[in-house]
N, C-alpha and C. Protein backbone atom coordinates (compact mmCIF):
# COMPACT_ATOMS: atom_id res chain seq x y z
N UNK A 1 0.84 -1.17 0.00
CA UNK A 1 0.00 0.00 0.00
C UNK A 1 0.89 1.24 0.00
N UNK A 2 0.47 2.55 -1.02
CA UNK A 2 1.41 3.39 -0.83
C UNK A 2 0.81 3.99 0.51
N UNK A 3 1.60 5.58 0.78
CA UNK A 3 1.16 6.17 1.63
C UNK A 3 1.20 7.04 1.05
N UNK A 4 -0.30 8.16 1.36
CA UNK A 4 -0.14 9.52 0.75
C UNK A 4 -0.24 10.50 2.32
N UNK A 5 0.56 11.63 1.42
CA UNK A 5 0.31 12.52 2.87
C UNK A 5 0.13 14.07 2.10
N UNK A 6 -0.85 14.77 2.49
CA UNK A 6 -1.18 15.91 2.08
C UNK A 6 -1.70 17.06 3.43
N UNK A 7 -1.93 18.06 2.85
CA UNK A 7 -2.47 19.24 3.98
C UNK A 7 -3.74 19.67 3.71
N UNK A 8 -4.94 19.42 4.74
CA UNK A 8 -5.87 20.15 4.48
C UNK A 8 -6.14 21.15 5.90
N UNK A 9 -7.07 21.92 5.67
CA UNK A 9 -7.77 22.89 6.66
C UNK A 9 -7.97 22.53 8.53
N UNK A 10 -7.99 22.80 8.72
CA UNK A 10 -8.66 22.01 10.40
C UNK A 10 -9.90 22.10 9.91
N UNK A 11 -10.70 22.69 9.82
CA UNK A 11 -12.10 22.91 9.59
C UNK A 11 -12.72 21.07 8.79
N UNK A 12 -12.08 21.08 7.34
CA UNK A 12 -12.37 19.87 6.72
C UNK A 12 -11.86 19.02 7.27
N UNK A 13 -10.48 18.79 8.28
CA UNK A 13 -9.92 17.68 8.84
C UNK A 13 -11.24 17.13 9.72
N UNK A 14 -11.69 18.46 10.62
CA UNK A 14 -12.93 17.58 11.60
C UNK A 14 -14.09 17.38 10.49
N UNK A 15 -14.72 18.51 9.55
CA UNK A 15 -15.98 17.65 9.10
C UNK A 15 -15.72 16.59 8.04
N UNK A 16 -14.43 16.04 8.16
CA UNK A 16 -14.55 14.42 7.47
C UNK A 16 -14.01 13.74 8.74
N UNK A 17 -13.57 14.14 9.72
CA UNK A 17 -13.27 13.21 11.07
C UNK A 17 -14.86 12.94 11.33
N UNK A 18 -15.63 13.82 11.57
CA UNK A 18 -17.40 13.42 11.73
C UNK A 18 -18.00 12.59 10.83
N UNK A 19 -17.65 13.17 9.57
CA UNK A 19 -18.31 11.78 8.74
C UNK A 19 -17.68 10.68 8.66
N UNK A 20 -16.59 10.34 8.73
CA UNK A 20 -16.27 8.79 8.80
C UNK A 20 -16.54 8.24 10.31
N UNK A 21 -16.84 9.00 11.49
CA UNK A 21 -16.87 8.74 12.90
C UNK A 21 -18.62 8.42 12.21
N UNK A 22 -19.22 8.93 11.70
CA UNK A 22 -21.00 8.69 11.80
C UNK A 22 -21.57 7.87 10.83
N UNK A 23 -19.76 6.76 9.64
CA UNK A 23 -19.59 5.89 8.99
C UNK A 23 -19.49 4.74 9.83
N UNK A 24 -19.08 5.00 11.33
CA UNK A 24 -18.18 3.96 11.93
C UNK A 24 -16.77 3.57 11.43
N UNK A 25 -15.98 4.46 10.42
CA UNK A 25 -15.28 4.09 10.06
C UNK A 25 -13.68 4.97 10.71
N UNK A 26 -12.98 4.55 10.52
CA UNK A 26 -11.81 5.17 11.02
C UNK A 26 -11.15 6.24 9.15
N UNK A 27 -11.03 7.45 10.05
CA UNK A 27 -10.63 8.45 9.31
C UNK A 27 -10.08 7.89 7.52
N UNK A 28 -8.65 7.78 7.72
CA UNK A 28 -8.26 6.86 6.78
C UNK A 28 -8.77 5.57 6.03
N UNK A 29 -9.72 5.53 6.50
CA UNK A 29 -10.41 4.10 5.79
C UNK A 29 -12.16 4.82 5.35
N UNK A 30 -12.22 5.97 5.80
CA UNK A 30 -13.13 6.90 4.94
C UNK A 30 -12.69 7.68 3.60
N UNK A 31 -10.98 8.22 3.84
CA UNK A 31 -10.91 8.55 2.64
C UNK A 31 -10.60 7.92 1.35
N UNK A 32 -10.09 6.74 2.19
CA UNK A 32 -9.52 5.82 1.33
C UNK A 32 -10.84 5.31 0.47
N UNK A 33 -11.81 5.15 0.72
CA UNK A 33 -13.40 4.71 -0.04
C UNK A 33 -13.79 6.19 -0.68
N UNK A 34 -13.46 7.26 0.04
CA UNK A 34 -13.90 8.61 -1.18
C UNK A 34 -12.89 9.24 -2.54
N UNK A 35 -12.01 8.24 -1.87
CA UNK A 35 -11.16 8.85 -2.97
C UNK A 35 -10.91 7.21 -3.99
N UNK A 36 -11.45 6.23 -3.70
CA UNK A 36 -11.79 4.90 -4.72
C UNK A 36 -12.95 5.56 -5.14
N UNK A 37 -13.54 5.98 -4.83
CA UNK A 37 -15.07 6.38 -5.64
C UNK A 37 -14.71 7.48 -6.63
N UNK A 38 -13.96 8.25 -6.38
CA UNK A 38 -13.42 9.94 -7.12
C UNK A 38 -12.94 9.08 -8.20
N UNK A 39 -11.99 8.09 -7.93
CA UNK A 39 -11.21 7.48 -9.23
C UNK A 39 -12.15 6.64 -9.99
N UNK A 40 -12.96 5.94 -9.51
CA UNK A 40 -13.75 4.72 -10.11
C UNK A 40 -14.45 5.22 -11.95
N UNK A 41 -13.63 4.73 -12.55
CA UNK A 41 -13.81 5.22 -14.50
C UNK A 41 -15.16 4.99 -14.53
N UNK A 42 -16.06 4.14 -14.01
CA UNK A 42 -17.41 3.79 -14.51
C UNK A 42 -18.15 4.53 -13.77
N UNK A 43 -18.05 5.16 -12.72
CA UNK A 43 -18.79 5.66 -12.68
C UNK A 43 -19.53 7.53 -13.16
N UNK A 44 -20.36 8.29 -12.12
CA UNK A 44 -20.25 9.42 -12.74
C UNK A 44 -19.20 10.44 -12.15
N UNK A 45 -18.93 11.74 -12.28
CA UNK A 45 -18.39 12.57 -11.91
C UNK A 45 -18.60 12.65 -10.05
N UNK A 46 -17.62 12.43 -9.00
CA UNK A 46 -18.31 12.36 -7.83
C UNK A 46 -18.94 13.49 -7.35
N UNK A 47 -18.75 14.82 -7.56
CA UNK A 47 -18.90 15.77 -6.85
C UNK A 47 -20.77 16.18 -7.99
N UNK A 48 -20.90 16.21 -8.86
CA UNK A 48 -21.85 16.03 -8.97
C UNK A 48 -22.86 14.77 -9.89
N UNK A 49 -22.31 13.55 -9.97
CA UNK A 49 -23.44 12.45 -10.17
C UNK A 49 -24.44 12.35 -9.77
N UNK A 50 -24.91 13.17 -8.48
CA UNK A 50 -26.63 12.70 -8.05
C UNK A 50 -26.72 14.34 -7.39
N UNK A 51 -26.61 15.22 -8.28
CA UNK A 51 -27.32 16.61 -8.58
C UNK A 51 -28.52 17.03 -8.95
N UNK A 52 -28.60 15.97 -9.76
CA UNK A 52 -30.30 16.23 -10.77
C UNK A 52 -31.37 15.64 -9.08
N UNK A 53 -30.35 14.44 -8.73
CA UNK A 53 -31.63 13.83 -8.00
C UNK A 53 -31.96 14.23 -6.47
N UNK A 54 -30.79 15.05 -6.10
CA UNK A 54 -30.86 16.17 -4.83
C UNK A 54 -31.45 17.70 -5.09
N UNK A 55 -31.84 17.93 -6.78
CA UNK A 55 -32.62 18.95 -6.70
C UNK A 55 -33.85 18.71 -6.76
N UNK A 56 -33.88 17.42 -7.48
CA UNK A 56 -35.60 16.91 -7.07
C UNK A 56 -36.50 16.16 -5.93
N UNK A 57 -35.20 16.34 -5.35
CA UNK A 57 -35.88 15.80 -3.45
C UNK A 57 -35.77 17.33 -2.76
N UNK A 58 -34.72 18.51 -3.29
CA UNK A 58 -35.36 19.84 -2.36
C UNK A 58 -36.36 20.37 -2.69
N UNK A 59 -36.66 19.61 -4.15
CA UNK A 59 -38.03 20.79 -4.95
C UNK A 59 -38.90 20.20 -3.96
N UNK A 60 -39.43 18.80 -4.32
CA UNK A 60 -39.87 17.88 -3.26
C UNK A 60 -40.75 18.37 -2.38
N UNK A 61 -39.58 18.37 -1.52
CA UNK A 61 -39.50 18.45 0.25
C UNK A 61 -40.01 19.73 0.74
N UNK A 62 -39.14 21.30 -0.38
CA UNK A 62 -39.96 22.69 -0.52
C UNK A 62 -41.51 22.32 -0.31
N UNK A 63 -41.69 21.53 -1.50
CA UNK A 63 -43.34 21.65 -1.97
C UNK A 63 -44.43 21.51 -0.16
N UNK A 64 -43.61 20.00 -0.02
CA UNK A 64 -43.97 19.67 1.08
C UNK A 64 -44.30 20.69 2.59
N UNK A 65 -42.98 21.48 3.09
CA UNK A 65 -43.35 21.93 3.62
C UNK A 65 -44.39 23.47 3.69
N UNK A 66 -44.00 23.44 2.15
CA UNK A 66 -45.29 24.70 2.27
C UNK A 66 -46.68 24.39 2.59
N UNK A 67 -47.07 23.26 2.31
CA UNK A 67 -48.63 22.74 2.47
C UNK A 67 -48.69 22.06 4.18
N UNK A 68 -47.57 21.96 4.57
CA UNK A 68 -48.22 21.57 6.08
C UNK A 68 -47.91 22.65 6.84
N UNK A 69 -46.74 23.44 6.25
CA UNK A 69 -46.91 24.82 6.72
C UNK A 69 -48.27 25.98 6.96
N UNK A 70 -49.11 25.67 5.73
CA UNK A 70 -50.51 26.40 5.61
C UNK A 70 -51.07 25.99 6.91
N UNK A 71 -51.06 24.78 7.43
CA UNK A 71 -51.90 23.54 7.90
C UNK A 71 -51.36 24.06 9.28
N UNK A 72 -50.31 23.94 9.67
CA UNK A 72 -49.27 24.31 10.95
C UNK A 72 -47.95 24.31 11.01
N UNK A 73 -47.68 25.93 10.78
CA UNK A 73 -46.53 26.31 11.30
C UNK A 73 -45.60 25.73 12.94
N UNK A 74 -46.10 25.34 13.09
CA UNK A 74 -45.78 24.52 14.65
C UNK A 74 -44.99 23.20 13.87
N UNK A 75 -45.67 22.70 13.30
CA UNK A 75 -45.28 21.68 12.67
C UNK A 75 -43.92 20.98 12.18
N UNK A 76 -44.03 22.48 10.78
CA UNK A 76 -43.04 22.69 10.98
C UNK A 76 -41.50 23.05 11.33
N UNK A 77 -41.79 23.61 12.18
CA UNK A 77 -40.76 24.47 12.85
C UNK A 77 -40.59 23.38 13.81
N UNK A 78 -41.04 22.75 14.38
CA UNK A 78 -40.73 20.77 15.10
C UNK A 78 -39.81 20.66 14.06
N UNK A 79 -40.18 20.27 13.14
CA UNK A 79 -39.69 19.20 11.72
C UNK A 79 -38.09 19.62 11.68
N UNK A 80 -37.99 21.22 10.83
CA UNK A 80 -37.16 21.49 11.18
C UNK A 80 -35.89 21.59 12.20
N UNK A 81 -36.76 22.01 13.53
CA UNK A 81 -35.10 22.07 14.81
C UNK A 81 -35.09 20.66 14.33
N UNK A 82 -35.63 19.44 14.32
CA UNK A 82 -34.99 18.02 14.15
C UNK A 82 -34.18 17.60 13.63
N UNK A 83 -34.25 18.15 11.90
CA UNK A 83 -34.03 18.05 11.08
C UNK A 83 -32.41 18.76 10.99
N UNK A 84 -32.58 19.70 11.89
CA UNK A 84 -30.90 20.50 12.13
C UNK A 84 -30.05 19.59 12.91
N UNK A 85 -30.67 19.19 14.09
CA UNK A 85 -29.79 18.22 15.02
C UNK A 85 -29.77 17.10 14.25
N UNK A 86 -30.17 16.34 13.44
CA UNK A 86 -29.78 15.33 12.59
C UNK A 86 -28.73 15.43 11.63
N UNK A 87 -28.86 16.71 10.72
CA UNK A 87 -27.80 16.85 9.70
C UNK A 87 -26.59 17.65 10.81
N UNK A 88 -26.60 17.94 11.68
CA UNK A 88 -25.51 18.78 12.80
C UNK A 88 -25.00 17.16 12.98
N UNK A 89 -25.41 16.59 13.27
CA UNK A 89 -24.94 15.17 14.34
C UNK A 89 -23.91 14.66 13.18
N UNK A 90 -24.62 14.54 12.10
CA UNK A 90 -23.91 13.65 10.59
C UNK A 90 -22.49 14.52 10.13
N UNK A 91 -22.88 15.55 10.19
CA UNK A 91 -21.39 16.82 10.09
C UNK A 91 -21.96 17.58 9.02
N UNK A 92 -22.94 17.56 8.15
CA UNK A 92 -23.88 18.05 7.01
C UNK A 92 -24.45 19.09 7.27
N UNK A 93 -24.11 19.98 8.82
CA UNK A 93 -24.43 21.18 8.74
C UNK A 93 -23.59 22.33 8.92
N UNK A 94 -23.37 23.33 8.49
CA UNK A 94 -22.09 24.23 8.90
C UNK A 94 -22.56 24.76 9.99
N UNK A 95 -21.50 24.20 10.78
CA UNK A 95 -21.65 25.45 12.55
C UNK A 95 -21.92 26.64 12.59
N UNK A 96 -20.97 27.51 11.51
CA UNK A 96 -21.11 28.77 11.53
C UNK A 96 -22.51 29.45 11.51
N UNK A 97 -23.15 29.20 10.57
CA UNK A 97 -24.46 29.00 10.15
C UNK A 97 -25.49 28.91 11.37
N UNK A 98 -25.50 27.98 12.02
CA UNK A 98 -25.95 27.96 13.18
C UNK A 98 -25.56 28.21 14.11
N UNK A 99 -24.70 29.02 14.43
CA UNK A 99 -24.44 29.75 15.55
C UNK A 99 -24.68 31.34 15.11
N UNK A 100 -24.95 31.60 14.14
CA UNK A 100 -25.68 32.54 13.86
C UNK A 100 -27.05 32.67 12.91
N UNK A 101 -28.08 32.69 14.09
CA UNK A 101 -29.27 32.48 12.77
C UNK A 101 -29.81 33.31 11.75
N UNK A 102 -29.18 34.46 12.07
CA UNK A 102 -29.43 35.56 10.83
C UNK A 102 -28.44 35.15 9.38
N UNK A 103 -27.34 34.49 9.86
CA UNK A 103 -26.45 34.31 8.18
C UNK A 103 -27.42 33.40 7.82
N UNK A 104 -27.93 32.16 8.40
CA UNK A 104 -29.07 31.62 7.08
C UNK A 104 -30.04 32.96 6.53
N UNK A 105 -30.60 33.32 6.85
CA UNK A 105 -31.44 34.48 6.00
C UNK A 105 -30.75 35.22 5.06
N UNK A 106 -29.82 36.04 5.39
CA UNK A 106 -29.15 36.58 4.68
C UNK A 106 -28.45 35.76 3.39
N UNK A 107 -28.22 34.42 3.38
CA UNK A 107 -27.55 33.61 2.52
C UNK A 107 -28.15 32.91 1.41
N UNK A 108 -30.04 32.74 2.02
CA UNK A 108 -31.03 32.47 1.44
C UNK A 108 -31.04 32.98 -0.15
């Protein structure tokens, strides 16, 4: 096996230390599977192969919460805080972001 050694950010060092920790996997044996997938010839481009199909689960999901929104705003706003501590837990949410709740609006 070779060994590679490179420099990234602290920032990306922990949010891929979180995602391979919420893989069960140990650091190095996460990148080592993202970067076999980056190379893999058959398949698509990694960074966007399933673009089309993550804009048609936000159109989706938009649609969705506007109509139970009509119904109850309570609702959603449950759905949501959940929905933050879930993608927070996975590493899929930026801290910054949520530690300030006005940059989501503004970023909107």
């Amino acid at each position: 096996m070779v060994r590679l050694s490179l420099r990234i950010e602290e920032g990306l060092h922990e949010r891929l230390f979180r995602r391979a920790a919420a893989a069960d996997l140990s650091l190095s044996e996460f990148v080592r599977l993202v970067l076999a997938q980056a190379a893999e010839p058959n398949r698509g481009y990694i960074f966007s192969s399933k673009d089309e199909i993550l804009a048609t689960s936000i159109q989706i999901l938009s649609i969705l919460v506007v109509a139970v929104g009509r119904r109850s705003p309570e609702a959603v706003e449950q759905g949501m805080a959940e929905a933050r501590v879930l993608l927070a837990e996975r590493g899929l949410l930026d801290p910054e972001l949520e530690s300030d709740p006005g940059a989501r609006e503004v970023r909107r």
